[in-house]
C-alpha atoms as a PDB file:
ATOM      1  CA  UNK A   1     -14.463 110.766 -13.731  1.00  0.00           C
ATOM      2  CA  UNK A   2     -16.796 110.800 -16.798  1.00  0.00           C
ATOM      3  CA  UNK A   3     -15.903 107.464 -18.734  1.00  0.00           C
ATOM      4  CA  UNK A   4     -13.483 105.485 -19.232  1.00  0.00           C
ATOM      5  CA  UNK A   5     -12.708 103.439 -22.461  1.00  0.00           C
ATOM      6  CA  UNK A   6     -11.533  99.831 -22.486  1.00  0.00           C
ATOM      7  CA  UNK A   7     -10.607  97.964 -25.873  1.00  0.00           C
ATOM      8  CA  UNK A   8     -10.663  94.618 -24.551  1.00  0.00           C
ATOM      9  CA  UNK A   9     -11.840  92.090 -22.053  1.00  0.00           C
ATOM     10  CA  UNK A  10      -8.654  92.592 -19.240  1.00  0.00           C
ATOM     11  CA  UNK A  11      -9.294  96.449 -19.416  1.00  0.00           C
ATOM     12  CA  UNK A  12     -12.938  96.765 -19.030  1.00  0.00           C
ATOM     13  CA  UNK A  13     -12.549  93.970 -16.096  1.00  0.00           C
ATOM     14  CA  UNK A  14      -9.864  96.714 -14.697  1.00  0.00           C
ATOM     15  CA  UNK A  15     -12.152  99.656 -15.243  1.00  0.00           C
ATOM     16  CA  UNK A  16     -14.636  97.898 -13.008  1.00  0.00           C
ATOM     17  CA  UNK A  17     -12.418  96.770 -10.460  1.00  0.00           C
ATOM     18  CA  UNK A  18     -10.354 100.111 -10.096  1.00  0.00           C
ATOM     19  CA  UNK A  19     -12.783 102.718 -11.040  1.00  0.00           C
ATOM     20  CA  UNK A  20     -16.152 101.474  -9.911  1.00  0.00           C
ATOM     21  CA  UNK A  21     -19.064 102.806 -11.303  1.00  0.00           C
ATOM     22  CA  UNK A  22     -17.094 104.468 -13.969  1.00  0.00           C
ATOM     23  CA  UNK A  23     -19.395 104.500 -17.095  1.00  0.00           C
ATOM     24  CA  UNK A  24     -17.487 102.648 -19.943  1.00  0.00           C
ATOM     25  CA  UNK A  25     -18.073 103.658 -23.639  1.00  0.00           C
ATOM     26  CA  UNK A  26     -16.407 104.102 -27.247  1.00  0.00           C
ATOM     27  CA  UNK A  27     -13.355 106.085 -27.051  1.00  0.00           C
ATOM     28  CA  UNK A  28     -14.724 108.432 -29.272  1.00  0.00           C
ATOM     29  CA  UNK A  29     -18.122 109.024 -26.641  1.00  0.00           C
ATOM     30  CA  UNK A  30     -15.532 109.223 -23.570  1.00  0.00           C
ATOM     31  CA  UNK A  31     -13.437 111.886 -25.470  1.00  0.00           C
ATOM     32  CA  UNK A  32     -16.109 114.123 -26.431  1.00  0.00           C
ATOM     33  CA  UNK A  33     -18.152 114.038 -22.852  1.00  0.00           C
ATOM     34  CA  UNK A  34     -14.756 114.866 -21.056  1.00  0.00           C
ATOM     35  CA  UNK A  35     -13.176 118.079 -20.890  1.00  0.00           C
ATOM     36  CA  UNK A  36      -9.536 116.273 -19.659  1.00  0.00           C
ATOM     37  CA  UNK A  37      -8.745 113.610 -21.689  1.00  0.00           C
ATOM     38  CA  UNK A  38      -6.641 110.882 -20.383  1.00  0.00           C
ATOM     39  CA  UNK A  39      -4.683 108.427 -22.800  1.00  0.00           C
ATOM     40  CA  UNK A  40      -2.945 105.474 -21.422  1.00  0.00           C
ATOM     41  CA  UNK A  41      -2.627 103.774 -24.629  1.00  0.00           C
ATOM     42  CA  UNK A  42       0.649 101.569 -25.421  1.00  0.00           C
ATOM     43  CA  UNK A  43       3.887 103.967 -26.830  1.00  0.00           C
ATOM     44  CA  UNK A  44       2.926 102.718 -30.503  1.00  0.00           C
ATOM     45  CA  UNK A  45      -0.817 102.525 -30.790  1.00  0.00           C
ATOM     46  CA  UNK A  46      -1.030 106.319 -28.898  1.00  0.00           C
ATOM     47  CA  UNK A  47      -0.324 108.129 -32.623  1.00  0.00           C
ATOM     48  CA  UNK A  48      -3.012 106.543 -34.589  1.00  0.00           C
ATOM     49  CA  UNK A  49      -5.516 106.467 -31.365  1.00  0.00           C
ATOM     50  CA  UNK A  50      -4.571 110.903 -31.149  1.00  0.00           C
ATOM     51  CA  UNK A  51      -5.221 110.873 -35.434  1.00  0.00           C
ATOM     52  CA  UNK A  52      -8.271 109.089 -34.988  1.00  0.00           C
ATOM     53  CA  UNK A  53      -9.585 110.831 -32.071  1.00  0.00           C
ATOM     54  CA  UNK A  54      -8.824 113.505 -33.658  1.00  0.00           C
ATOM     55  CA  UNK A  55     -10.396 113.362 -37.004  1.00  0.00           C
ATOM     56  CA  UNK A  56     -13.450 111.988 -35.979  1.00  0.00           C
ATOM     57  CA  UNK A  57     -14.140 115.357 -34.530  1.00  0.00           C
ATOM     58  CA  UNK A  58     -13.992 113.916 -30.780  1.00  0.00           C
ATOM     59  CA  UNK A  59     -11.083 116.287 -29.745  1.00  0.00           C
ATOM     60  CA  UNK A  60     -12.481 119.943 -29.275  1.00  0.00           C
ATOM     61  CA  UNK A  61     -11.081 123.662 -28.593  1.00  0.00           C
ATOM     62  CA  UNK A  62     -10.158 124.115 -25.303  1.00  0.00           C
ATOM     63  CA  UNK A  63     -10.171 120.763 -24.219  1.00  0.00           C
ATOM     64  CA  UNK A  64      -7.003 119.237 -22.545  1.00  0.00           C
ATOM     65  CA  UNK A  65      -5.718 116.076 -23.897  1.00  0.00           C
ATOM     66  CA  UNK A  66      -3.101 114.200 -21.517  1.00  0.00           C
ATOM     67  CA  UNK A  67      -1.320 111.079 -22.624  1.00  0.00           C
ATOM     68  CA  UNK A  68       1.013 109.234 -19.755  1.00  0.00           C
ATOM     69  CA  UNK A  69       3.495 108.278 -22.393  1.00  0.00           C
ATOM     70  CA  UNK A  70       7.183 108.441 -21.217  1.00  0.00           C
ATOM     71  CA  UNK A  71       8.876 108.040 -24.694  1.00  0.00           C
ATOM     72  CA  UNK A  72       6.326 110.177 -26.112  1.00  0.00           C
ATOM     73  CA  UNK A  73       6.178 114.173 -25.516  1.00  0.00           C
ATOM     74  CA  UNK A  74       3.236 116.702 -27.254  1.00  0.00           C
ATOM     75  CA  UNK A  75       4.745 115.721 -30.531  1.00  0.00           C
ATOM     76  CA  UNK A  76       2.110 112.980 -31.050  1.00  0.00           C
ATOM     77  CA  UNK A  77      -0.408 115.005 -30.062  1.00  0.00           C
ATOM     78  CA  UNK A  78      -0.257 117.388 -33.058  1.00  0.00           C
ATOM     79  CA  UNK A  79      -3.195 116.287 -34.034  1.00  0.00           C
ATOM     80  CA  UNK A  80      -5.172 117.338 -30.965  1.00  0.00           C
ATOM     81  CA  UNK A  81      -3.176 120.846 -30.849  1.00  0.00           C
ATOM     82  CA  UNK A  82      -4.470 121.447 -34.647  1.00  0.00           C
ATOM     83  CA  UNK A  83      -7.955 121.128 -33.075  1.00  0.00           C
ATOM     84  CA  UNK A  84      -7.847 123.488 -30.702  1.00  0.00           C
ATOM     85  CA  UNK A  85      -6.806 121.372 -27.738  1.00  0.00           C
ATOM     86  CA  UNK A  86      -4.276 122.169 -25.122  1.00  0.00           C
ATOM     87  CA  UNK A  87      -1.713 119.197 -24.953  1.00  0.00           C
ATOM     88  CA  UNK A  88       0.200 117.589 -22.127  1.00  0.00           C
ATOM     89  CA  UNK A  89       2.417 114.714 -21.863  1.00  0.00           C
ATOM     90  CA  UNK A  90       2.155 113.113 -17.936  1.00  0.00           C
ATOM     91  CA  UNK A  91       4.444 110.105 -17.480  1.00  0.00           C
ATOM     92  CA  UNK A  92       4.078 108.518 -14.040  1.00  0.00           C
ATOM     93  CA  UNK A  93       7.735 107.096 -13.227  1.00  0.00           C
ATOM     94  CA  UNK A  94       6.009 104.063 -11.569  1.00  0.00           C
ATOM     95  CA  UNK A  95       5.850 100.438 -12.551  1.00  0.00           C
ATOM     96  CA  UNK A  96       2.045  99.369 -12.423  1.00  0.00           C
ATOM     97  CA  UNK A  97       0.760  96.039 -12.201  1.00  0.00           C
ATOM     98  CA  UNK A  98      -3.224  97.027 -13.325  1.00  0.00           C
ATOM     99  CA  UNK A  99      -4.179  95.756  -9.684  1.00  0.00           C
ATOM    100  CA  UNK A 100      -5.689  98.124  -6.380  1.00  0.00           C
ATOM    101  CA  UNK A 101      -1.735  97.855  -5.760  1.00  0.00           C
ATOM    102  CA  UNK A 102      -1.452 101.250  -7.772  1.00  0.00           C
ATOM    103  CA  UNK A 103      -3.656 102.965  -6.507  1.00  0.00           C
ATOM    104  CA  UNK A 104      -1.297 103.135  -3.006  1.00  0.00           C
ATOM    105  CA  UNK A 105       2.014 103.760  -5.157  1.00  0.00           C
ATOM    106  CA  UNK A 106       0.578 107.362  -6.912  1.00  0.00           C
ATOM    107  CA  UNK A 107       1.083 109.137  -3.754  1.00  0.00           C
ATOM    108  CA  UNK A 108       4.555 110.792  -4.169  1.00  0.00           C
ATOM    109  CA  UNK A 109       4.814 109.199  -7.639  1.00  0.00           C
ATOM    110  CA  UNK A 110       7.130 111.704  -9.991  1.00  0.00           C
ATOM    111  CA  UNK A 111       5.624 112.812 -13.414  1.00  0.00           C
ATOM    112  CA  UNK A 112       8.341 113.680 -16.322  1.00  0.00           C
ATOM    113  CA  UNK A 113       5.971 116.378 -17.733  1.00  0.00           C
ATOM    114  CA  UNK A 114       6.329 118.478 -20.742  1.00  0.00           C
ATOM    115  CA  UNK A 115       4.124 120.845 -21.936  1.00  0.00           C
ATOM    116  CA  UNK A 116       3.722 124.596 -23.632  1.00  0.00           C
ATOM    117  CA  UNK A 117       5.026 127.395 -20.661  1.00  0.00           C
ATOM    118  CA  UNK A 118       1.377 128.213 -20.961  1.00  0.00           C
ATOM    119  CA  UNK A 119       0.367 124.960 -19.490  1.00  0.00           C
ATOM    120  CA  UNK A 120       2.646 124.849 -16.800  1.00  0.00           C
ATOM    121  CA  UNK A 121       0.760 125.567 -13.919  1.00  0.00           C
ATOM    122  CA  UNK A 122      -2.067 124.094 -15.275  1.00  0.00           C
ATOM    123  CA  UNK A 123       0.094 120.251 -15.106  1.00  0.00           C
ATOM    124  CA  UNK A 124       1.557 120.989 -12.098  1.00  0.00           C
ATOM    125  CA  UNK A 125      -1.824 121.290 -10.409  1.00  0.00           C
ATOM    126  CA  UNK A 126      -2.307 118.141 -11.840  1.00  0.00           C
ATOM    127  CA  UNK A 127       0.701 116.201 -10.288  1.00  0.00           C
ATOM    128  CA  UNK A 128      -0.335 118.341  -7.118  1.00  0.00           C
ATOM    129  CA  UNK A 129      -3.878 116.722  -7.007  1.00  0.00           C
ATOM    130  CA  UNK A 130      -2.859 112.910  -7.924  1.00  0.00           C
ATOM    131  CA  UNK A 131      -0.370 113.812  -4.329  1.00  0.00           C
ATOM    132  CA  UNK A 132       2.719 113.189  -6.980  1.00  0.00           C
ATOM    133  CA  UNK A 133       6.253 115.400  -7.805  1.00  0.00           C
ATOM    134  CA  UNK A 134       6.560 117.603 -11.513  1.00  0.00           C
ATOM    135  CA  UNK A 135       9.825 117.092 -12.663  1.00  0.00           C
ATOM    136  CA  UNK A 136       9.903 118.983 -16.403  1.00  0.00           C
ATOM    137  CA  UNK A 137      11.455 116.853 -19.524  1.00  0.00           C
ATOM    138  CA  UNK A 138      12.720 118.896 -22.361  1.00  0.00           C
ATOM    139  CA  UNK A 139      10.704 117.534 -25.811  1.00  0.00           C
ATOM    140  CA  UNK A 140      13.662 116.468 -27.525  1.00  0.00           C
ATOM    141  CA  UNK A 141      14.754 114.015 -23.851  1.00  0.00           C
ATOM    142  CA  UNK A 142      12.096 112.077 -23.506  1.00  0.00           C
ATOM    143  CA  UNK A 143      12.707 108.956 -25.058  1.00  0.00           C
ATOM    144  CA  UNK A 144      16.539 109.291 -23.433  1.00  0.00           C
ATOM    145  CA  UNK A 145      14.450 110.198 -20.158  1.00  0.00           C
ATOM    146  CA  UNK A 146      12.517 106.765 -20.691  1.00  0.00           C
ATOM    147  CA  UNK A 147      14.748 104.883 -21.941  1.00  0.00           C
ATOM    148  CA  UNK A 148      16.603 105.581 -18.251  1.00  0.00           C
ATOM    149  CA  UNK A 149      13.790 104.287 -16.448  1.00  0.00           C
ATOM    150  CA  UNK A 150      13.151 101.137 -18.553  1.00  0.00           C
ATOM    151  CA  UNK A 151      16.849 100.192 -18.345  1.00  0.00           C
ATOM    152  CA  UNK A 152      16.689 101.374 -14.290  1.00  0.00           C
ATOM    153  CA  UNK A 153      13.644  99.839 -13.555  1.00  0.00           C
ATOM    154  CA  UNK A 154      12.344  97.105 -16.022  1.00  0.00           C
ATOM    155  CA  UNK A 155      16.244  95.395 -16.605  1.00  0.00           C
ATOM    156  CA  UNK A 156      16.087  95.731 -12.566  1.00  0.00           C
ATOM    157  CA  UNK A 157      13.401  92.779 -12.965  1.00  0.00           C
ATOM    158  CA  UNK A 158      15.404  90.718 -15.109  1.00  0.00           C
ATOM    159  CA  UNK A 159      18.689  90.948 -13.285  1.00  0.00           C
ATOM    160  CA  UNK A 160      16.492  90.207  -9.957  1.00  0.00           C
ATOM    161  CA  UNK A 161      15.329  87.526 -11.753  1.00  0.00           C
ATOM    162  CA  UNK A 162      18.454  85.839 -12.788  1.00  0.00           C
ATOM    163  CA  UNK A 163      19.787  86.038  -9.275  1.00  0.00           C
ATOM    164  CA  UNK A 164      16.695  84.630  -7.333  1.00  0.00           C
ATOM    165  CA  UNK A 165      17.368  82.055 -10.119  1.00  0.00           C
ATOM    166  CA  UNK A 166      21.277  81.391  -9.513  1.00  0.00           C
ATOM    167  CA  UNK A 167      20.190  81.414  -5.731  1.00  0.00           C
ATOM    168  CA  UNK A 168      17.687  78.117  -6.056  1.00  0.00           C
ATOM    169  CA  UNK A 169      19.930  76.183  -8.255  1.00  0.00           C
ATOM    170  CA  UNK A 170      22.918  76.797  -5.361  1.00  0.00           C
ATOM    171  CA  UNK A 171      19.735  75.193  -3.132  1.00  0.00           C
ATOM    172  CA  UNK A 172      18.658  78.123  -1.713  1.00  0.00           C
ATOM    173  CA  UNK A 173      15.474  77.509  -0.110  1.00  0.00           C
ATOM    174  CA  UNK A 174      14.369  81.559  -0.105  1.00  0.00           C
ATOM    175  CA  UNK A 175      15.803  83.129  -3.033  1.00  0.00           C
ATOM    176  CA  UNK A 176      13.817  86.404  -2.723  1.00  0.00           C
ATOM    177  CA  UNK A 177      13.710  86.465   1.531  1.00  0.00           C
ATOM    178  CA  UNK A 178      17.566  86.265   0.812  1.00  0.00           C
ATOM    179  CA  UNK A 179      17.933  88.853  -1.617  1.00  0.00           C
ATOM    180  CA  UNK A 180      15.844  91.097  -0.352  1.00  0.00           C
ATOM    181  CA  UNK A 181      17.625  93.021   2.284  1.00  0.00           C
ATOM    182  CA  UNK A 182      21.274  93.190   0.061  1.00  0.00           C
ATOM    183  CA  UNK A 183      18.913  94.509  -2.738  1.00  0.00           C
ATOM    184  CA  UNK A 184      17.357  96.814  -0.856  1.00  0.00           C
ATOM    185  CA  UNK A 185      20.581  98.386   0.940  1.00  0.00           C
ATOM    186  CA  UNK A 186      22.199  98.056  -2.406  1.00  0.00           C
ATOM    187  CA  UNK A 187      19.457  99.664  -4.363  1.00  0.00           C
ATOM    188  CA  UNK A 188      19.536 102.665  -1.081  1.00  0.00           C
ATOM    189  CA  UNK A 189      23.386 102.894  -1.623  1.00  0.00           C
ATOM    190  CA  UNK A 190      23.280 103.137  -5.360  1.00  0.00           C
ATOM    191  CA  UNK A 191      20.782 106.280  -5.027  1.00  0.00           C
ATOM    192  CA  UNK A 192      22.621 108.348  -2.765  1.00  0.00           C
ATOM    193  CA  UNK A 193      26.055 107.410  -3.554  1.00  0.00           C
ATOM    194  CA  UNK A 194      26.407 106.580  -7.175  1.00  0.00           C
ATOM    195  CA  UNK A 195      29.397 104.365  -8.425  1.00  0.00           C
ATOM    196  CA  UNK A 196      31.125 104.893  -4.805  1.00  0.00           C
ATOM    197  CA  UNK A 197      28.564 102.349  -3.350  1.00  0.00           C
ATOM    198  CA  UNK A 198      29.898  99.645  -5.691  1.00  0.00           C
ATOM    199  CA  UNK A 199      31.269  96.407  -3.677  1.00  0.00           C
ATOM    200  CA  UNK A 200      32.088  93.028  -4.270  1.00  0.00           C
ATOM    201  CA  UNK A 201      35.013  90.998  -5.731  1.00  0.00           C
ATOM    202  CA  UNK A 202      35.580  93.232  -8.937  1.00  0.00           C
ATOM    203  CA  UNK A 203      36.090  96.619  -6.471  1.00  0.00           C
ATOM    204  CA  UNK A 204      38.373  94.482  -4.405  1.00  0.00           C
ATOM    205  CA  UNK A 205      40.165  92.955  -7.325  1.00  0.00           C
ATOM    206  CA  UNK A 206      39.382  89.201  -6.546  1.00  0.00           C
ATOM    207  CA  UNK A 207      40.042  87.876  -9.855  1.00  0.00           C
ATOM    208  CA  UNK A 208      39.807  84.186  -9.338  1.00  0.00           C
ATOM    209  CA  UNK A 209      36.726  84.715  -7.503  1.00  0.00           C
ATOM    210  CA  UNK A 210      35.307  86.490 -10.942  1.00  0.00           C
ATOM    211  CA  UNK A 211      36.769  83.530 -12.632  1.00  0.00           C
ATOM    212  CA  UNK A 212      35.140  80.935 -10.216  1.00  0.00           C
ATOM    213  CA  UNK A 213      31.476  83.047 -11.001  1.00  0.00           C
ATOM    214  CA  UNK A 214      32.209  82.269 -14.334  1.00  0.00           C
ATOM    215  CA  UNK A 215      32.868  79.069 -14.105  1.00  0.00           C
ATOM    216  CA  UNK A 216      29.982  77.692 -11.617  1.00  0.00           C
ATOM    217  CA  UNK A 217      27.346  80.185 -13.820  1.00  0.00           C
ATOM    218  CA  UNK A 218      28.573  79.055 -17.166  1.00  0.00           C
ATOM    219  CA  UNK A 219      27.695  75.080 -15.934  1.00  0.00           C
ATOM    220  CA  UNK A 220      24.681  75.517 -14.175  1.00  0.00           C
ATOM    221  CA  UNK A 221      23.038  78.905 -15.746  1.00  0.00           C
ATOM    222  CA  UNK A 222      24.811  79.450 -19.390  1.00  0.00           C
ATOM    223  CA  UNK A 223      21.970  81.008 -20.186  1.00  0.00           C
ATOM    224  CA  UNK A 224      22.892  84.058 -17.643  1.00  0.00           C
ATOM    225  CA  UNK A 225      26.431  83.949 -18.213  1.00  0.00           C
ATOM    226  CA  UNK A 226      26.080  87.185 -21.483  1.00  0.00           C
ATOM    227  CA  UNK A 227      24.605  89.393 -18.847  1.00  0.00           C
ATOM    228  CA  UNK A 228      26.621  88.404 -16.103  1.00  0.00           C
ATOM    229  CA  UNK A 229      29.853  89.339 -18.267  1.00  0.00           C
ATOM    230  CA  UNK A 230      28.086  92.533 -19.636  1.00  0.00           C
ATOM    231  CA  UNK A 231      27.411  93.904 -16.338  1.00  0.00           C
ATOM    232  CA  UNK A 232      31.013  92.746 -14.950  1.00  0.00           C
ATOM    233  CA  UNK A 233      32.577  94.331 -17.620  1.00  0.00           C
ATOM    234  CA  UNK A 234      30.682  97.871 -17.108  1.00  0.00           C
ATOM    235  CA  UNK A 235      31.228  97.311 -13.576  1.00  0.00           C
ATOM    236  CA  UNK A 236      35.280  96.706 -14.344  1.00  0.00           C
ATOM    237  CA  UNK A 237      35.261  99.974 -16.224  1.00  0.00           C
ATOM    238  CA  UNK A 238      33.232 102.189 -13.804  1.00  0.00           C
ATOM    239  CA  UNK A 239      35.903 100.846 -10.861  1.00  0.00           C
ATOM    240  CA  UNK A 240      39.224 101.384 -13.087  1.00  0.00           C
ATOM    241  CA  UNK A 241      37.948 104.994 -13.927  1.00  0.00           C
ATOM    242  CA  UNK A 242      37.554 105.730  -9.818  1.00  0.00           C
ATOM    243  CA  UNK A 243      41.051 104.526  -9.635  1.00  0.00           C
ATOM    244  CA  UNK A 244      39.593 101.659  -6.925  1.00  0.00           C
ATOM    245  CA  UNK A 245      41.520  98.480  -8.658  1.00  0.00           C
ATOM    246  CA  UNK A 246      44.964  97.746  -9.474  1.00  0.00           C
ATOM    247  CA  UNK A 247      45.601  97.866 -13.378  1.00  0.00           C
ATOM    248  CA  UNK A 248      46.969  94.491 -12.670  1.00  0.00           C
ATOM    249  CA  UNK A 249      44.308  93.019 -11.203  1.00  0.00           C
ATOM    250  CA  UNK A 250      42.143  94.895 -13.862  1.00  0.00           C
ATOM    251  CA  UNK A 251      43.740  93.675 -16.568  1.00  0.00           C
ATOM    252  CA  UNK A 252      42.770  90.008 -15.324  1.00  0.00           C
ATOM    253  CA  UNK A 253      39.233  90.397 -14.964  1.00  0.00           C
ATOM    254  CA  UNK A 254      39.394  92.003 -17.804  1.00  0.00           C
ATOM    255  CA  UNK A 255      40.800  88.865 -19.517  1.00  0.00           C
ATOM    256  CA  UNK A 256      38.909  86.370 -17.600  1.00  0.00           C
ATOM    257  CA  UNK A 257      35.338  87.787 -19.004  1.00  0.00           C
ATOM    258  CA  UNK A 258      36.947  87.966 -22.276  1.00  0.00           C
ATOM    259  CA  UNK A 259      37.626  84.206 -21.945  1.00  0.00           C
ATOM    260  CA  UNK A 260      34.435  83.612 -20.303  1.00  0.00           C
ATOM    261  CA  UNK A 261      32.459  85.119 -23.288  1.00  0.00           C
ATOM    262  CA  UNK A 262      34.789  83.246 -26.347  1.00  0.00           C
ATOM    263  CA  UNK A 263      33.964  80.065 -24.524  1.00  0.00           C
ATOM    264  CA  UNK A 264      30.192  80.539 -24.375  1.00  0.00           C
ATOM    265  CA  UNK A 265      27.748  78.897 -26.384  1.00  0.00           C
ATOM    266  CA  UNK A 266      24.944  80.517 -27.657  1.00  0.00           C
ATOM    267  CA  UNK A 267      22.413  80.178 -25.067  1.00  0.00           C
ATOM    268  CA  UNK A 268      18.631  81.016 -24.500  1.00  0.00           C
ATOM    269  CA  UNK A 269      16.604  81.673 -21.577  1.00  0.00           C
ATOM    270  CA  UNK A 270      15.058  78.129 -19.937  1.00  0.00           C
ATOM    271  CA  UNK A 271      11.215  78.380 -21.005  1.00  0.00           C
ATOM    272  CA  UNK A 272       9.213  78.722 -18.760  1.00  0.00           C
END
């Protein structure tokens, strides 16, 4: 590690906590004294920080210039290539919480990687050195690729959220302690099986127990109610296609979120 670059306050603090010792400087000093350069920008500031990099003269033949970018592929590192550099997109499929936590989750980590055949082994060594698993990502896939792991993995936290919620207002006293096993065998089942591990009262056709969801989340959580009856719904579908519900029965969920959803108010998340 030659330098590391840190626009503000929080990322210079994490520089020092997580790479210690780690010279900091201007991004245009780090990318010039480094022959592997290493952006971990946010998706929309990454083009203009590549242009400018790459104007200012900081980006030189031969070096490699590696953004972890999921959306992104080498596409918004034109610049760079013009200069000579060899470019490589790296996304870690992790979530990351800029604590020592991350450090422990890289090991066995996949990267969606795309990059010119001629930097192919050069990548893989990479992923081979941070311990973590290639898997390649066409150019023209990566934002579908991401856009599967933000709905897998950051609408995960949101749903997890709204149940831990729907838990303490039932009086729950552990919301997460209880959750926490069914999550975990569901998440397990979900993996391996696909749509067969689906469960619950919409695979077994309960349709007044759907309807008594509705009714109990509607008075004391409205504001979960839309994403309830979104995921129900795609749930509903998924089952009828598999064959796994009545039509009859189908037909009355089907109604009873439709009925659920016409009744709503517009609702907002409780601030918090």
């Amino acid at each position: 590690m030659v330098a590391a670059a840190g626009e503000s306050d929080a990322s210079r603090a994490r520089i020092a906590d997580l790479l210690p010792g780690t010279r900091t400087a201007k991004p245009t000093d780090v990318a010039r004294s480094c022959d592997l350069l290493l952006l971990t920008v946010p998706d929309d500031m990454l083009g203009n920080v590549v242009t400018v990099l790459s104007d200012s003269g900081a980006i030189r033949p031969g070096q490699y210039v590696v953004h972890t970018s999921g959306r992104h592929g080498l596409a918004v590192l034109e610049p760079a290539a013009r200069a000579g550099a060899h470019p490589v997109a790296m996304h870690p499929a992790m979530t990351f919480t800029g604590t020592a936590l991350d450090l422990d989750r890289l090991p066995g980590c996949v990267y969606g990687l795309t990059a010119e055949p001629s930097e192919r082994v050069f990548t893989e060594g990479l992923v081979a050195d941070l311990r973590g698993r290639p898997t390649w990502v066409p150019e023209e896939m990566r934002t579908l690729y991401h856009g599967g792991l933000a709905h897998g993995a950051n609408h995960l936290v949101t749903l997890v959220s709204q149940a831990m919620e729907l838990l303490a207002a039932a009086g729950c006293d552990h919301p997460a302690g209880t959750l926490r096993p069914l999550l975990t065998a569901a998440l397990d089942n979900a993996l391996e099986q696909g749509d067969s591990a689906l469960t619950g009262p919409i695979v077994r056709g309960d349709v007044n127990t759907v309807r008594a969801h509705l009714a109990d989340i509607a008075t004391n959580a409205p504001h979960t109610l839309p994403s309830y009856v979104a995921l129900a719904r795609d749930t509903l579908d998924r089952v009828v296609t598999d064959g796994r519900v009545l039509p009859i029965r189908a037909a009355a969920i089907k109604r009873a979120l439709e009925q659920a959803e016409q009744a709503a108010p517009r609702t907002t998340a409780p601030r918090r």
